[in-house]
C-alpha atoms as a PDB file:
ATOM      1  CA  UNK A   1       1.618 -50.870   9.086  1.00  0.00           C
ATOM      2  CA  UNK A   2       4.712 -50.587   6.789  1.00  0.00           C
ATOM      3  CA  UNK A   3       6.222 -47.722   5.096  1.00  0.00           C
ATOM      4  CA  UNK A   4       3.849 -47.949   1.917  1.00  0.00           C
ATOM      5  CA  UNK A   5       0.748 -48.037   3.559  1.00  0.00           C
ATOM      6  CA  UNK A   6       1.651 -45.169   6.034  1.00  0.00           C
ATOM      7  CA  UNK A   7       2.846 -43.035   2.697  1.00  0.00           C
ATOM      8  CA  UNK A   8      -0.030 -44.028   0.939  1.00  0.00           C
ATOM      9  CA  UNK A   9      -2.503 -42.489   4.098  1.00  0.00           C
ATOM     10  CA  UNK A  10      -0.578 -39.303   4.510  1.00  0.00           C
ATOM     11  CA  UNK A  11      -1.169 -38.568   0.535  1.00  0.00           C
ATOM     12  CA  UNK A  12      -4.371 -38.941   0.810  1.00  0.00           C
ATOM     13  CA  UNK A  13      -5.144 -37.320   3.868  1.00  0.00           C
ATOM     14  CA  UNK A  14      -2.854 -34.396   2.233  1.00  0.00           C
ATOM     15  CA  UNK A  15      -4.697 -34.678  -0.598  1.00  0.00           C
ATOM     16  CA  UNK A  16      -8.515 -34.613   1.232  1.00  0.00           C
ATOM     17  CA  UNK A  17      -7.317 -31.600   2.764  1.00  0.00           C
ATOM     18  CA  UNK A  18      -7.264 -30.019  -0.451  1.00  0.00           C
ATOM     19  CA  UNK A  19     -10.367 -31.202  -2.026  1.00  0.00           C
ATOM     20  CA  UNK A  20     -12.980 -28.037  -0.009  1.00  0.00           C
ATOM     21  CA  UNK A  21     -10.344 -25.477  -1.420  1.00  0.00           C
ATOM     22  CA  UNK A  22     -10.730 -26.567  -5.175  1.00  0.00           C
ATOM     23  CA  UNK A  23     -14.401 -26.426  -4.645  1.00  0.00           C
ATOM     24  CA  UNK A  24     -14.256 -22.756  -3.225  1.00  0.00           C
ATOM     25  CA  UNK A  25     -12.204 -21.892  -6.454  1.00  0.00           C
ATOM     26  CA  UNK A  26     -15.435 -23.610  -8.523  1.00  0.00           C
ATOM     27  CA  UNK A  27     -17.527 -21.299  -6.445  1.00  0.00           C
ATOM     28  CA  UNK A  28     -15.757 -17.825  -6.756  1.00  0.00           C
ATOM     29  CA  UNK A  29     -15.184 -18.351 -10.739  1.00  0.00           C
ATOM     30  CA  UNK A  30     -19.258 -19.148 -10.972  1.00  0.00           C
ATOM     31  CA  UNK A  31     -20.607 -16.457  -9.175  1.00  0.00           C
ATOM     32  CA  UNK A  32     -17.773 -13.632 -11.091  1.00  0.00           C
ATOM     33  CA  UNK A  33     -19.645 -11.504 -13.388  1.00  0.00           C
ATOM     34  CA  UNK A  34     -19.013 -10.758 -17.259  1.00  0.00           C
ATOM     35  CA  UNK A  35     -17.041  -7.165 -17.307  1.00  0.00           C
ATOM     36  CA  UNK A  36     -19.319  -4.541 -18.359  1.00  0.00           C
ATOM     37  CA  UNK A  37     -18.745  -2.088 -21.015  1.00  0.00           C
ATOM     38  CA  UNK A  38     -21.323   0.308 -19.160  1.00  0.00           C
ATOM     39  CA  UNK A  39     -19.227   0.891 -16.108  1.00  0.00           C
ATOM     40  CA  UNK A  40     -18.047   4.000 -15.408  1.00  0.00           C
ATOM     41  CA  UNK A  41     -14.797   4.795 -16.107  1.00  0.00           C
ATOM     42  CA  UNK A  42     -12.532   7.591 -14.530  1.00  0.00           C
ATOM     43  CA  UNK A  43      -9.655   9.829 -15.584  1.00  0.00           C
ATOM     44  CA  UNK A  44      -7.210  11.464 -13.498  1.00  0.00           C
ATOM     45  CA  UNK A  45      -5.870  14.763 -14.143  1.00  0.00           C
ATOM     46  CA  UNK A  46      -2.040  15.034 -14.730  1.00  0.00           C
ATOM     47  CA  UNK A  47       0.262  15.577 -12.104  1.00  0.00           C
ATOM     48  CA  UNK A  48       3.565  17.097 -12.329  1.00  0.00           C
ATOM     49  CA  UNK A  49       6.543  16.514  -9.994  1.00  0.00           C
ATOM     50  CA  UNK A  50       8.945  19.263  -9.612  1.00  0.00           C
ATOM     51  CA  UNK A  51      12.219  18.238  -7.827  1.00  0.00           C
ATOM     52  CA  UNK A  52      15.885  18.611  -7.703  1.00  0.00           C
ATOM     53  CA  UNK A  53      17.864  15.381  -8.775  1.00  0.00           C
ATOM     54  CA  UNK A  54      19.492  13.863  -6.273  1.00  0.00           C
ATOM     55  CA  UNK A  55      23.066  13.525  -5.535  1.00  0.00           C
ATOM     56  CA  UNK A  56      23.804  10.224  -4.470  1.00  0.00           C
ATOM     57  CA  UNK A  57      26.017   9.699  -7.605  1.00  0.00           C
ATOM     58  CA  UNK A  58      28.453  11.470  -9.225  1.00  0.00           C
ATOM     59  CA  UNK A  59      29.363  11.027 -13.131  1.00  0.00           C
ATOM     60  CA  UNK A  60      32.643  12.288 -13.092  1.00  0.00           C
ATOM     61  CA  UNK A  61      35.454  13.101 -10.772  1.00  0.00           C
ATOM     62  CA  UNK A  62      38.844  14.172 -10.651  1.00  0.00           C
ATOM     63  CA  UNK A  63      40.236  12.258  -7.529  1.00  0.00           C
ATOM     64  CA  UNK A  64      40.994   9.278  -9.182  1.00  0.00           C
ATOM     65  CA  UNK A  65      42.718  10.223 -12.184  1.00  0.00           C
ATOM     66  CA  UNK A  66      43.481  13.945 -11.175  1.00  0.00           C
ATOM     67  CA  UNK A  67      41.563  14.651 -14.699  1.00  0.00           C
ATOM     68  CA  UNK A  68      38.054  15.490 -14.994  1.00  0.00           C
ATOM     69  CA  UNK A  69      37.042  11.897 -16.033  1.00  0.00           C
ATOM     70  CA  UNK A  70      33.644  10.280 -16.208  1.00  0.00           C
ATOM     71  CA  UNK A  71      33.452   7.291 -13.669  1.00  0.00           C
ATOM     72  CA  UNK A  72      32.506   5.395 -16.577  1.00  0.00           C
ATOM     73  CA  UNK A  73      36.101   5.504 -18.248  1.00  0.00           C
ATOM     74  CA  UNK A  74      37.909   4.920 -14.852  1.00  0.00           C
ATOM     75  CA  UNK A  75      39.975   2.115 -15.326  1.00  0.00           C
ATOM     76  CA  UNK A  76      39.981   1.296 -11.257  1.00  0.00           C
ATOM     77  CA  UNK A  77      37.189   0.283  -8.767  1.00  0.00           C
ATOM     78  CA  UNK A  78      36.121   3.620  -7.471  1.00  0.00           C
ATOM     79  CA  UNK A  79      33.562   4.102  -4.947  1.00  0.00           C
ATOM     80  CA  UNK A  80      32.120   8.130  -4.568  1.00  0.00           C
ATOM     81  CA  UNK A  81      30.640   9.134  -1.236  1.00  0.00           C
ATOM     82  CA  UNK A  82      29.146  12.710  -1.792  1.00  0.00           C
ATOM     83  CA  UNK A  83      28.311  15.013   0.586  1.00  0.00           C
ATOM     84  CA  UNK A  84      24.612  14.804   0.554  1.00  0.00           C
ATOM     85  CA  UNK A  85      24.910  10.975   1.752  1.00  0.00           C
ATOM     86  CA  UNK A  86      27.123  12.010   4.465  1.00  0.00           C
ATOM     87  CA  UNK A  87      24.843  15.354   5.603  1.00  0.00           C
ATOM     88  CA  UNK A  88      21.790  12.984   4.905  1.00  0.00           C
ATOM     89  CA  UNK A  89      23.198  10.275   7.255  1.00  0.00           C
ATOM     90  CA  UNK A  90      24.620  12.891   9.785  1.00  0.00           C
ATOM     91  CA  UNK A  91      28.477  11.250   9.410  1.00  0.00           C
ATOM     92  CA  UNK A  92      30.429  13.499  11.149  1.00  0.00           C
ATOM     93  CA  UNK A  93      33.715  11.164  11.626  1.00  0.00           C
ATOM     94  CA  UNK A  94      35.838   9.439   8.730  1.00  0.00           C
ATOM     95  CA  UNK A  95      35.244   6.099  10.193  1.00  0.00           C
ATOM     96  CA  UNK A  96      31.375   6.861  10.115  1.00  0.00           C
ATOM     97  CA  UNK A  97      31.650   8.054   6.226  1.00  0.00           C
ATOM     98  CA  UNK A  98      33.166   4.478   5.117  1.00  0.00           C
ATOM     99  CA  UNK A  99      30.710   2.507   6.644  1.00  0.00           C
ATOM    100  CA  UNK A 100      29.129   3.078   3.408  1.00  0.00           C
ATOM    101  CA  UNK A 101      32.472   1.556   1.370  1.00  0.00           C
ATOM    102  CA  UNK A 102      32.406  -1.819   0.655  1.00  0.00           C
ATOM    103  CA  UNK A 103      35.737  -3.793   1.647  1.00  0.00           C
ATOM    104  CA  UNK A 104      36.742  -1.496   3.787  1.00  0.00           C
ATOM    105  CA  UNK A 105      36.339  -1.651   7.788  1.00  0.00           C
ATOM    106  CA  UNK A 106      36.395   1.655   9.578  1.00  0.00           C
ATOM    107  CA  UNK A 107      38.563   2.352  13.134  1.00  0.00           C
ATOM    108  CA  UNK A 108      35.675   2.795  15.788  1.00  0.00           C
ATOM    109  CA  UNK A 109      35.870   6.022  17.164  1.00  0.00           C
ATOM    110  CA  UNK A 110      37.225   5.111  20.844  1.00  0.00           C
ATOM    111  CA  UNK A 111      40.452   3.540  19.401  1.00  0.00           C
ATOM    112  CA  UNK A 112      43.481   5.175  18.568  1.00  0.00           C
ATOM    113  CA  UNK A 113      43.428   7.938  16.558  1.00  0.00           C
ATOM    114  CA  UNK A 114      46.120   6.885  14.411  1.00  0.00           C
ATOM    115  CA  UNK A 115      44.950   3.239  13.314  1.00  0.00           C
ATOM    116  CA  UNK A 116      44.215   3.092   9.419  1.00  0.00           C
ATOM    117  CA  UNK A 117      41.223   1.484   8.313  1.00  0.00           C
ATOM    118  CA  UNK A 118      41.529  -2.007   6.997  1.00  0.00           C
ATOM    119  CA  UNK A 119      40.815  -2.207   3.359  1.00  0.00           C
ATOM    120  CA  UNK A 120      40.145  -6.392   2.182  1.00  0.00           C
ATOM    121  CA  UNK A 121      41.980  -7.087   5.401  1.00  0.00           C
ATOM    122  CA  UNK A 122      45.488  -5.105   5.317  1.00  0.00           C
ATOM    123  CA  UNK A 123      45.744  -1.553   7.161  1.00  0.00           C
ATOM    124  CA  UNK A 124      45.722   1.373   4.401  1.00  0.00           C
ATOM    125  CA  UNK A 125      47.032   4.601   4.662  1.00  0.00           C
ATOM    126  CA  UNK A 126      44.170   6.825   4.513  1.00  0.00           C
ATOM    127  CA  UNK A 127      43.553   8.564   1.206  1.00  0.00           C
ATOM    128  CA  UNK A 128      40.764  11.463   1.260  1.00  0.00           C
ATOM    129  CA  UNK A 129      39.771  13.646  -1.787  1.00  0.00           C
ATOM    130  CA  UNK A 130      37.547  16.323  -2.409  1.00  0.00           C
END
């Protein structure tokens, strides 16, 4: 056989394959029924959610520009990790809490004490506000 006649057999075997699923689509849309304006209908009562807003974010902060500033007018990159997150996700170590900074790579905790983490691949001195 060449390369045009085996083609032309897998397309339509591909294709016959398909042929008992278009009819089962013929099928389902003939036997749907006309919506009826007679059904039932239901309402639900109201339900009201009381809750405290989570603090996962900040909108301001004075670490970076030692001025009560909304993150928003920052002029740097600035990344806030509040204490929720860290009671939330039991960190109890600094190289635990920036696991959740991005670009920087935390010391594990069985190395030296004194090893900076490496922030976009240089070691940083390690700056900590609150």
């Amino acid at each position: 056989m060449t390369h045009k006649t085996i083609l032309h057999a897998a397309i339509l075997a591909a294709l016959a394959c398909l042929m008992p699923a278009a009819d089962a689509e013929d099928d389902v849309a003939e036997t749907a029924q006309p919506a009826d304006d007679t059904a039932p209908s239901w309402t639900l009562t109201p339900v009201e959610v009381t809750a405290t807003r989570g603090a996962y974010t900040t909108p301001t902060t004075s670490a970076a520009t030692r001025t009560h500033t909304p993150l928003t007018e920052v002029p740097q990159s600035v990344q806030v990790i509040t204490s929720t997150l860290l009671q939330e996700q039991d960190r109890r170590t600094l190289g635990e809490a920036l696991v959740n900074v991005s670009g920087i790579t935390p010391t594990r905790s069985d190395e030296n004490l004194f090893i900076p983490p490496i922030v976009r691949g240089f070691p940083a001195e390690v700056y900590l506000a609150r």
